[in-house]
Protein backbone atom coordinates (compact mmCIF):
# COMPACT_ATOMS: atom_id res chain seq x y z
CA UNK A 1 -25.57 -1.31 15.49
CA UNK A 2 -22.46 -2.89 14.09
CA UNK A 3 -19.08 -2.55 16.45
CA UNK A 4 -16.56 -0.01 16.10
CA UNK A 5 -13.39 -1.60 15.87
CA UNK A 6 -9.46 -0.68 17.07
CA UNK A 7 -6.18 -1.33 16.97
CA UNK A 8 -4.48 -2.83 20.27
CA UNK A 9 -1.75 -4.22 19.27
CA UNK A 10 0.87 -4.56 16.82
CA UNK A 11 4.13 -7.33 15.94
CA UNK A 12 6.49 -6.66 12.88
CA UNK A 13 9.26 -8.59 11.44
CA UNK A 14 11.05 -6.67 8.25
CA UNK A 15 14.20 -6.20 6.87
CA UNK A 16 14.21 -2.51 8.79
CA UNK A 17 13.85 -4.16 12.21
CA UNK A 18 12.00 -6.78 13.98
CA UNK A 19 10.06 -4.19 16.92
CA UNK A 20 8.08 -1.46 16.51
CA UNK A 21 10.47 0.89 18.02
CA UNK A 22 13.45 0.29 15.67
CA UNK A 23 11.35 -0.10 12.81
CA UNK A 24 9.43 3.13 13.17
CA UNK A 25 13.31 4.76 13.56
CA UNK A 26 14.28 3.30 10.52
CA UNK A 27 11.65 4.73 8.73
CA UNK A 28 12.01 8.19 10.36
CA UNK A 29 15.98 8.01 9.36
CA UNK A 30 15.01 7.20 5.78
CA UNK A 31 16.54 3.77 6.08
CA UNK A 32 16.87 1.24 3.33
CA UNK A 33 16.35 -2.45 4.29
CA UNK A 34 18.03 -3.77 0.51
CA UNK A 35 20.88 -5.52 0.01
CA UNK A 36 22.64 -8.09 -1.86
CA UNK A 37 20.94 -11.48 -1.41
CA UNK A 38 23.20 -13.71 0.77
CA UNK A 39 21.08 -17.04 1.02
CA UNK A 40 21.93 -18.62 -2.28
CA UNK A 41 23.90 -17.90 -5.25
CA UNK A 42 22.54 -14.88 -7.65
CA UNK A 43 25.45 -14.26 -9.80
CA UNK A 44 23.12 -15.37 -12.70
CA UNK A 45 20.21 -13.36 -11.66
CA UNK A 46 19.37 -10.22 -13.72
CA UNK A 47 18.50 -8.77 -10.25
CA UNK A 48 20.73 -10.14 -6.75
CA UNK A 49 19.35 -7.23 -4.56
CA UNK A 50 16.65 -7.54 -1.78
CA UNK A 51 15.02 -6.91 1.29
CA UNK A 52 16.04 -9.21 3.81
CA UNK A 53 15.09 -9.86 7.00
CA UNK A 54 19.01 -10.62 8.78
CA UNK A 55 20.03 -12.63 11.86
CA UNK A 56 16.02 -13.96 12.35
CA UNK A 57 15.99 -17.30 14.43
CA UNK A 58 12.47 -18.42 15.28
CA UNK A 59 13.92 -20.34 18.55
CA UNK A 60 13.53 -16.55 19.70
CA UNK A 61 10.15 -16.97 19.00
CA UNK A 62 9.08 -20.67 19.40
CA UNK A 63 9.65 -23.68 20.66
CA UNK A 64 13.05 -25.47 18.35
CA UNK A 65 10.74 -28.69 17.54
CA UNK A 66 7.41 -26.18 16.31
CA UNK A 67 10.23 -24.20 14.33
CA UNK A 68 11.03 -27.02 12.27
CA UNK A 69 7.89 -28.09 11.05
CA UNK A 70 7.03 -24.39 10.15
CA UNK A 71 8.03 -22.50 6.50
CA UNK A 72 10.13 -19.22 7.19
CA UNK A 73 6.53 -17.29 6.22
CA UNK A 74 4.91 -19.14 8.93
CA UNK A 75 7.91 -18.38 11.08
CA UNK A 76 7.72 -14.99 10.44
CA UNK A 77 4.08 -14.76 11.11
CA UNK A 78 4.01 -16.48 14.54
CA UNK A 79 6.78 -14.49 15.70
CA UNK A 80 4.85 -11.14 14.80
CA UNK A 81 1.82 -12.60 16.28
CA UNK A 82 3.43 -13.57 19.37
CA UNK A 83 4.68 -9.99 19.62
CA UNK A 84 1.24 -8.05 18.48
CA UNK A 85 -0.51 -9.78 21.44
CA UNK A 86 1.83 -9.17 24.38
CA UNK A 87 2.08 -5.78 22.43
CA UNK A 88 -1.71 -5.47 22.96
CA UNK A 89 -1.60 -6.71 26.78
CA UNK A 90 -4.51 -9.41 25.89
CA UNK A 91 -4.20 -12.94 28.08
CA UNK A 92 -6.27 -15.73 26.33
CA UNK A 93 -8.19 -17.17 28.99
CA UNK A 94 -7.92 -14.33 31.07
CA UNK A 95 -8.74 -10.97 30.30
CA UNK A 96 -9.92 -12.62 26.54
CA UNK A 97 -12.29 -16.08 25.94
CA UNK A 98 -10.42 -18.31 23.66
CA UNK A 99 -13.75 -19.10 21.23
CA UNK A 100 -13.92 -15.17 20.66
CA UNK A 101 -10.04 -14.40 19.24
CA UNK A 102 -9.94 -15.15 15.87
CA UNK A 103 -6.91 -15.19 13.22
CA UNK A 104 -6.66 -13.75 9.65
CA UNK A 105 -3.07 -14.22 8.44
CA UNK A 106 -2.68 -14.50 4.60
CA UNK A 107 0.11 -14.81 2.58
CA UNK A 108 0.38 -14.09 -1.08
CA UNK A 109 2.35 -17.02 -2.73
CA UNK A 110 3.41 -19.55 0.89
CA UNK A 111 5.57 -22.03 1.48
CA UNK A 112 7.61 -21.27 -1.38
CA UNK A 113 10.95 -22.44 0.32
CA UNK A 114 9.33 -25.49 1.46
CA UNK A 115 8.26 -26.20 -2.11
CA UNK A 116 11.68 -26.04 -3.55
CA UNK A 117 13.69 -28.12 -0.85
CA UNK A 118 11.05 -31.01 -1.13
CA UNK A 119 10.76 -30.96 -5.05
CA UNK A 120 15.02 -31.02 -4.86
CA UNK A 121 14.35 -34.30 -2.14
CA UNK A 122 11.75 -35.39 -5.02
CA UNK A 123 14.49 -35.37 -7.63
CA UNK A 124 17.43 -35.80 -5.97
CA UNK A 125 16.35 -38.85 -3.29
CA UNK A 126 13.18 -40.33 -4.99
CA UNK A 127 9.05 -39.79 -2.88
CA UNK A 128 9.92 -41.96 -0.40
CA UNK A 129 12.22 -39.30 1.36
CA UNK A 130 9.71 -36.71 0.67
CA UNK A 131 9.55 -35.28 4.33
CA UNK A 132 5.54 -35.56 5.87
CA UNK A 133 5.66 -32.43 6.85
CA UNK A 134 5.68 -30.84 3.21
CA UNK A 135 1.87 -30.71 2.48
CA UNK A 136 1.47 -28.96 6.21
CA UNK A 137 4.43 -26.76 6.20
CA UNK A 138 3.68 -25.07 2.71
CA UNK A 139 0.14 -24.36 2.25
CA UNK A 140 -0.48 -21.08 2.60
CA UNK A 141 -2.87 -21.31 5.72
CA UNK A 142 -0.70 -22.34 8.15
CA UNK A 143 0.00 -18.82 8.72
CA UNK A 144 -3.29 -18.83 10.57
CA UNK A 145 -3.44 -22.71 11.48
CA UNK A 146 -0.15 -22.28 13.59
CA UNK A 147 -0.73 -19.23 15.15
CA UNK A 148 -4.38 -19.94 16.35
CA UNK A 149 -2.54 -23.66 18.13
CA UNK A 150 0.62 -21.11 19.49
CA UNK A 151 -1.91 -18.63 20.97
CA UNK A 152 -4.85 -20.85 22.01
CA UNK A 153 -6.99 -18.95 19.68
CA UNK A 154 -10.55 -20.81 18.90
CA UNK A 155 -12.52 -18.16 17.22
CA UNK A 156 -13.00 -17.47 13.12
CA UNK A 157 -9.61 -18.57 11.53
CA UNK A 158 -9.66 -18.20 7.58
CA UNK A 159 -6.75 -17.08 5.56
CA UNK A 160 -6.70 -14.48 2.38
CA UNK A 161 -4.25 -15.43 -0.68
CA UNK A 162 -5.27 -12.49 -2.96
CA UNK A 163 -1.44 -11.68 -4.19
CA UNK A 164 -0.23 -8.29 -3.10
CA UNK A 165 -3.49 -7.02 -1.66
CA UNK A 166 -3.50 -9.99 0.46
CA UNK A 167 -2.73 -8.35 4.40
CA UNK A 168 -5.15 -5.32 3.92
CA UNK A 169 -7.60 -7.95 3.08
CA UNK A 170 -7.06 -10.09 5.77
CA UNK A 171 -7.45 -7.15 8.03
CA UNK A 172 -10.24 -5.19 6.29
CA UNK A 173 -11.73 -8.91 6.60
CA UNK A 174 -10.89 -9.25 10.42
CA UNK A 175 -12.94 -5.63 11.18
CA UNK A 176 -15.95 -7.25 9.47
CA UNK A 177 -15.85 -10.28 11.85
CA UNK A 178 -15.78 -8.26 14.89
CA UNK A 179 -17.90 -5.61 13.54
CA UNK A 180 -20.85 -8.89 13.21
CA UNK A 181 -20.89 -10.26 16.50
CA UNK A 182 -18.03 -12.66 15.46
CA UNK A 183 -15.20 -12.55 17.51
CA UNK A 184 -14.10 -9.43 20.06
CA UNK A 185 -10.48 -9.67 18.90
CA UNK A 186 -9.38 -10.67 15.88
CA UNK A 187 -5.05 -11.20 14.97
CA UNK A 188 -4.85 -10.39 11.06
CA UNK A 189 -2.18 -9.23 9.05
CA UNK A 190 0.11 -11.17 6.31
CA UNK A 191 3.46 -12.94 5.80
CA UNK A 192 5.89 -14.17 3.24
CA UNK A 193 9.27 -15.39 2.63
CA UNK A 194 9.80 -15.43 -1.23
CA UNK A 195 13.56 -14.42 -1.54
CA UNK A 196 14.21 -18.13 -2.81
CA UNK A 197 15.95 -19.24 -5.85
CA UNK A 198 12.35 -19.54 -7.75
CA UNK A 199 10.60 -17.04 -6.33
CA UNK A 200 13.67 -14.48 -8.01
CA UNK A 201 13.24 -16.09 -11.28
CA UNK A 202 10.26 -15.79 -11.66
CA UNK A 203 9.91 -12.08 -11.01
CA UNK A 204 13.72 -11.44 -12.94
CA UNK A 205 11.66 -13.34 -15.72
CA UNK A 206 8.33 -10.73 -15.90
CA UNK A 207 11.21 -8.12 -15.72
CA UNK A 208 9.24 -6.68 -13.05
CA UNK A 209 11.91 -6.19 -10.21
CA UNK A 210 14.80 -3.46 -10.36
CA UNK A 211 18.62 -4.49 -11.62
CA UNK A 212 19.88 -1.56 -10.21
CA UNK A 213 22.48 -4.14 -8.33
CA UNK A 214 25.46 -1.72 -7.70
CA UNK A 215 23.42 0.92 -5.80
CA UNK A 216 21.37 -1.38 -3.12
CA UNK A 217 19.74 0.77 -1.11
CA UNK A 218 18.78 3.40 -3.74
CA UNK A 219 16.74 0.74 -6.07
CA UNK A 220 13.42 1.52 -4.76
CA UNK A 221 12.18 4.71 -5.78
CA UNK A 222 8.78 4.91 -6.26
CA UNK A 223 7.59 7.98 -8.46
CA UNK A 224 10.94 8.73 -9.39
CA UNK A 225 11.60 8.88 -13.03
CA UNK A 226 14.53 6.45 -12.87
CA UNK A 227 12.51 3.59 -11.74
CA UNK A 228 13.12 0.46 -13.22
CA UNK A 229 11.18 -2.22 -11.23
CA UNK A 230 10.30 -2.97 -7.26
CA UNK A 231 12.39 -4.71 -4.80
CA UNK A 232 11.45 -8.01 -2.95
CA UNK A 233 10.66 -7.89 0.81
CA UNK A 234 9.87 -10.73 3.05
CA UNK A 235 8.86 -10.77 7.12
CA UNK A 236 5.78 -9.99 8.93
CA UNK A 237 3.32 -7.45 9.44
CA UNK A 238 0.18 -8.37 12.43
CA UNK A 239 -2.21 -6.15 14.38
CA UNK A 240 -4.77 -6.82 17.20
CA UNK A 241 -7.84 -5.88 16.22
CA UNK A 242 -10.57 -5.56 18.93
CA UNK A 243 -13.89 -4.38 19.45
CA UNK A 244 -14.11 -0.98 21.32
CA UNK A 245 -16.54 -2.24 23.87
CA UNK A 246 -13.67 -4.67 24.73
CA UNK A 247 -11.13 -3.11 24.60
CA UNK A 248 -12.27 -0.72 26.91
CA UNK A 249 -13.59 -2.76 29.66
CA UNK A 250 -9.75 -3.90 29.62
CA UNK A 251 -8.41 -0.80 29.92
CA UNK A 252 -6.46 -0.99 26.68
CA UNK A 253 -4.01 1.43 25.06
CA UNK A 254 -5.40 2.51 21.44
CA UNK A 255 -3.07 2.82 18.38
CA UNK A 256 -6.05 3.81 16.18
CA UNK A 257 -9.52 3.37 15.04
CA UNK A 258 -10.11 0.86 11.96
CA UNK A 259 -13.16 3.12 10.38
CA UNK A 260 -13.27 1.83 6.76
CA UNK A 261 -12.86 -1.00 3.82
CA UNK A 262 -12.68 -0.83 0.68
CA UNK A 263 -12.82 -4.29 -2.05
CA UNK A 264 -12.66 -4.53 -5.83
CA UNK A 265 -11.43 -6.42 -9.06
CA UNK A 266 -9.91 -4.72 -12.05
CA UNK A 267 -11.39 -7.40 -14.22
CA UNK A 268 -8.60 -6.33 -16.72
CA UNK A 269 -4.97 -7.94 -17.04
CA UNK A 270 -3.42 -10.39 -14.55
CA UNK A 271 -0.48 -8.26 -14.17
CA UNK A 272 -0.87 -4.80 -15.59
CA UNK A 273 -2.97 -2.37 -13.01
CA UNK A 274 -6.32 -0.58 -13.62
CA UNK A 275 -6.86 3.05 -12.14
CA UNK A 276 -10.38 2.30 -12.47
CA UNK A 277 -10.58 0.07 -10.01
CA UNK A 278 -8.46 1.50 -7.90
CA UNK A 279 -10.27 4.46 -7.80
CA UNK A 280 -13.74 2.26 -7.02
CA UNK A 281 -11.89 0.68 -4.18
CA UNK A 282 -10.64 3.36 -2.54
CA UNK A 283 -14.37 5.04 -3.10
CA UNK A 284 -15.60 2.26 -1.45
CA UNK A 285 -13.65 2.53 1.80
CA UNK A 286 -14.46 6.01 2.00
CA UNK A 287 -18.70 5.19 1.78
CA UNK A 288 -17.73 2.44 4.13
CA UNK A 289 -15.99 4.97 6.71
CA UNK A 290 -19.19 7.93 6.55
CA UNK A 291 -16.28 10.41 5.17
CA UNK A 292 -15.76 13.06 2.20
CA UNK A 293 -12.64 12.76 0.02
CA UNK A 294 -11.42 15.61 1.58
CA UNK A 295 -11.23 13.74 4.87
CA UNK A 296 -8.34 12.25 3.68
CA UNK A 297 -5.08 13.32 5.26
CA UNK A 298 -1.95 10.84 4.09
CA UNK A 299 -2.04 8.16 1.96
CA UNK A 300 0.57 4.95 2.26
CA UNK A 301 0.78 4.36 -1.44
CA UNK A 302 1.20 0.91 -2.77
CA UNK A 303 3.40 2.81 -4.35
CA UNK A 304 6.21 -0.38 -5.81
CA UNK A 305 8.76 1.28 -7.55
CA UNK A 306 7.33 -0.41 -11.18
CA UNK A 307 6.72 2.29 -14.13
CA UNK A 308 3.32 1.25 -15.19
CA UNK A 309 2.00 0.85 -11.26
CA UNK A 310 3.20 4.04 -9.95
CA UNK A 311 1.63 6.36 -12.84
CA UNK A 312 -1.61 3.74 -12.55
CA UNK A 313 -2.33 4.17 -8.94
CA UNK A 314 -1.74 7.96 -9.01
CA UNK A 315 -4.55 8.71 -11.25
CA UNK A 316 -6.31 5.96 -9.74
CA UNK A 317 -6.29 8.89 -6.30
CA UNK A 318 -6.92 11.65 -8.74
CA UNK A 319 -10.47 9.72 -9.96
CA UNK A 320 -10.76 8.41 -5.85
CA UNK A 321 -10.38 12.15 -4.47
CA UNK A 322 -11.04 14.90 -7.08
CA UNK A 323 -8.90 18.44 -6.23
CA UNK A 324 -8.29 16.83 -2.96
CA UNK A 325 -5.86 14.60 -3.97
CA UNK A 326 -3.16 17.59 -4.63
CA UNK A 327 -4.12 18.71 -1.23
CA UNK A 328 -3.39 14.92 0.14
CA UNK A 329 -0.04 13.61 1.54
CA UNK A 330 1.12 10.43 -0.14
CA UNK A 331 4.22 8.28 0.49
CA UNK A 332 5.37 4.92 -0.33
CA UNK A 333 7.55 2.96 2.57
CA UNK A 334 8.02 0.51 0.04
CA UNK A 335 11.05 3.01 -0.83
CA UNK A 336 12.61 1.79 2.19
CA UNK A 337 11.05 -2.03 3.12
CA UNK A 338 10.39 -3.28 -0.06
CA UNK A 339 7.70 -5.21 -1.85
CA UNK A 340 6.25 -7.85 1.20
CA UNK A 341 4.20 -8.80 -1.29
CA UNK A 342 1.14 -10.47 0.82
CA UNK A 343 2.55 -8.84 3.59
CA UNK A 344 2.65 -5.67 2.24
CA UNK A 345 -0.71 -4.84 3.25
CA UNK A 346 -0.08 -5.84 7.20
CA UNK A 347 3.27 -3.59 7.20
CA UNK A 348 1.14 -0.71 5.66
CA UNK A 349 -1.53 -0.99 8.18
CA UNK A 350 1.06 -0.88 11.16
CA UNK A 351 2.93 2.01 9.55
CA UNK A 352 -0.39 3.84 9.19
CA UNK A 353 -1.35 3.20 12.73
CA UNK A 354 2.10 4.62 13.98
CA UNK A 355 1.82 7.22 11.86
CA UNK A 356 -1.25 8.25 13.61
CA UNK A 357 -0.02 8.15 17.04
CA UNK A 358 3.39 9.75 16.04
CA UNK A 359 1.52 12.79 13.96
CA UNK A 360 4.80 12.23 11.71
CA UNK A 361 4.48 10.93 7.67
CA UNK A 362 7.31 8.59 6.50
CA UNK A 363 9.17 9.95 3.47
CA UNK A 364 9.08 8.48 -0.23
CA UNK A 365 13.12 7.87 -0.10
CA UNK A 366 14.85 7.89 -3.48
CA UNK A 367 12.69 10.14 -4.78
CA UNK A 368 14.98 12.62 -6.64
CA UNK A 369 13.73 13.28 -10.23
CA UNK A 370 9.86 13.06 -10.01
CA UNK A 371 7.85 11.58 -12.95
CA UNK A 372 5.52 14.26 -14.44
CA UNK A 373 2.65 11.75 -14.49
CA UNK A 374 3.11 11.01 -11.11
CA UNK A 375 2.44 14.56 -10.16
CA UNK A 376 1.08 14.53 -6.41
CA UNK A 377 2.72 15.16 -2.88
CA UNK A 378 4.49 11.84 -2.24
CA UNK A 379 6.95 13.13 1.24
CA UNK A 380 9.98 12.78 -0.56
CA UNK A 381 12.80 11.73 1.08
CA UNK A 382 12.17 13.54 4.66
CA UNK A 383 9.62 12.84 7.47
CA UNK A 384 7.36 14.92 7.55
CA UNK A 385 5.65 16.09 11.11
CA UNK A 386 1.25 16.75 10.42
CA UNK A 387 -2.05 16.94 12.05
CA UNK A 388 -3.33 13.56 10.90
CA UNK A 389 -6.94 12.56 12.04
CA UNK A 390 -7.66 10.08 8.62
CA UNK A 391 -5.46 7.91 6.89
CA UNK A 392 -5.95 4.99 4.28
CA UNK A 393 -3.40 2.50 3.10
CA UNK A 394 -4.23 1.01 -0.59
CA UNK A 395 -2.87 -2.47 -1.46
CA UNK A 396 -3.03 -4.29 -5.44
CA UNK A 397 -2.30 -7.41 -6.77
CA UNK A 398 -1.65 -9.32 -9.57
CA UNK A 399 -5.54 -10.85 -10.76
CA UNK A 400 -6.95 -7.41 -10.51
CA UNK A 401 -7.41 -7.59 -6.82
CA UNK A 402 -7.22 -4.46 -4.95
CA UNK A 403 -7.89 -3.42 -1.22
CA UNK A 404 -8.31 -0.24 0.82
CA UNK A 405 -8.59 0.02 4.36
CA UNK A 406 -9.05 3.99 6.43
CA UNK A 407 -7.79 4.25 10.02
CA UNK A 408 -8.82 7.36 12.67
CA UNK A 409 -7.17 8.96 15.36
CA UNK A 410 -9.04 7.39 18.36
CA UNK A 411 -11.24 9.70 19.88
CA UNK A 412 -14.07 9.09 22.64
């Protein structure tokens, strides 16, 4: 009989706060996180609007010497980490055996900063200069390698890079491993720092982000008919997740019960979403979870703000949930945090899992003129107050790769 696995804990670090309790307000208030990008010069950037995480220093976090051998993502992800597991009460060594926590932290793209400071090094100072800390600083599991060496963690330690769909991976992942035998707690999530000089060209040059510079706060609008392209986010989103059987012999609080996972490929474009497989993704969470279609009581949309992707992943619910999915809430807090890319997924999760425990839906904000293709019940612009009991949070990314995890109400 395979485990039933729960949320214990949860650590977030966004441009809408950096704990749970100011980022859930934000949220509730219908709070943007964009604005102009200070860190380097965008005056020649089609788009010079993001979501930033402001006034982070990791020394908050971390020991000053760890910090500097660490990429922001990295950064970002121990400091969520760090947070998720006081959140969830657990002691390593103590109340927890060190050979059964494991860590799942992906990241979509990496050390992207790290990249571009050591190629300017490269080209400016010659290899020689070329700090030895590059390789071990970028690459994209160090997410995972640093956090199991901060926390002492010696159990299954792997890391997901699946683009945009990488954090609901990495936890849909994590409730597998416990759900084996594997580990008893699990820390999982995702994190990125891509607001970088390449990172903005390279999205300003698929002409897949918004240029709606003047009017920060209202470029994300997913659904909305004046949509013109998704916002970049960056930070952290990273949840506990524990067997039941462990968690209770703790005594631990419960955010939520992790019931179902859903995995599939497009096997289409590299870039341009298929409903198809969203819709056989989000089909397979629900087998996964035991539960009918009409189970389903909110949706967190991946929802980015781009024209294709919005209209693609609302018919992708109608061919996922029949009638039901006019009867189904659906919002997108991409609206208000923007794209995390491979952290998208982790942010989701944690939003889902308040949601949950608050009985209150965060609104779609921005969402003024709706698109007639996008036709269903996306919140807009208001929190809305429910009786939730099922939720599911649906993550895609570029390569076809798409993810779907369902979370319960905890009940005995």
């Amino acid at each position: 009989m395979k485990q039933r696995v729960v949320v214990t804990g949860m650590g977030v670090m966004t441009s809408l706060g950096k704990d749970l309790d100011t980022f859930w307000d934000s949220l509730m208030n219908g709070k943007s996180g964009v604005s102009l990008i200070e860190a380097f010069d965008v005056s020649d950037y089609p788009t010079r609007i993001a979501a930033s995480v402001k006034d982070f220093n990791p020394e908050d976090y971390m020991d000053r010497k760890e910090a500097r051998k660490m990429d922001r993502f990295v950064q970002f992800a121990v400091a969520a980490g760090s947070k998720a597991l006081e959140d969830s009460g657990i002691v390593i060594g103590e109340n927890a055996e060190a050979e059964r926590v494991g860590v799942s932290i992906g990241s979509g793209i990496g050390g992207l900063g790290t990249w571009e400071d050591q190629h300017n090094v490269l080209l400016q100072k010659g290899p020689k200069r070329v700090s030895p800390f590059f390789i071990p600083m970028m690459i994209a599991n160090m997410a995972s390698g640093q956090m199991s060496i901060n926390l002492g963690a010696k159990g299954p330690n792997t890391t997901q890079v699946t683009a945009c769909a990488t954090g609901t991976h990495s936890i849909g992942d994590s409730m597998r491993i416990i759900q084996r035998g594997d580990a008893d707690v699990m820390v999982c999530g995702g994190a990125e720092a891509t607001i970088r000089p390449t990172g903005m060209a390279g999205f300003c040059s698929m002409r897949a982000m918004s240029t709606r510079n003047d009017e920060p706060e209202k470029a994300s609008r997913p659904f909305d008919t004046g949509r013109d392209g998704f916002i970049m986010g960056e930070g952290a989103g990273v949840l506990i997740l524990e067997s039941l059987e462990h968690a209770e012999k703790r005594g631990a609080k419960i955010y939520a019960e992790v019931i179902g996972y859903g995995l599939s490929a497009d096997a289409f474009h590299i870039t341009e979403p298929d409903p198809d497989g969203a819709a056989r993704c989000m089909k397979m969470a629900i087998r996964d979870a035991g539960i009918q279609p009409e189970d389903v009581d909110y949706i967190n949309a991946h929802g980015t703000s781009t024209p294709v992707g919005d209209r693609s992943e609302t018919l992708g619910v109608k061919k996922a949930l029949g009638d039901h999915a006019y009867k189904v809430a659906v919002s997108s807090t991409k609206s208000m945090t923007g794209h995390l890319l491979g952290a998208a997924g982790g942010v989701e999760a944690l939003i889902c899992a308040l949601t949950l425990r608050n009985q209150t839906i965060a609104p779609t904000i921005n969402l003024e003129n709706q698109d007639p293709e996008c036709d269903l019940d996306y919140v807009p612009n208001v929190p809305r107050k429910a009786d939730l009991d099922i939720v599911m949070s649906n993550s895609f990314g570029f390569g076809g790769h798409n993810a779907t995890i369902i979370l319960k109400k905890y009940g005995k």
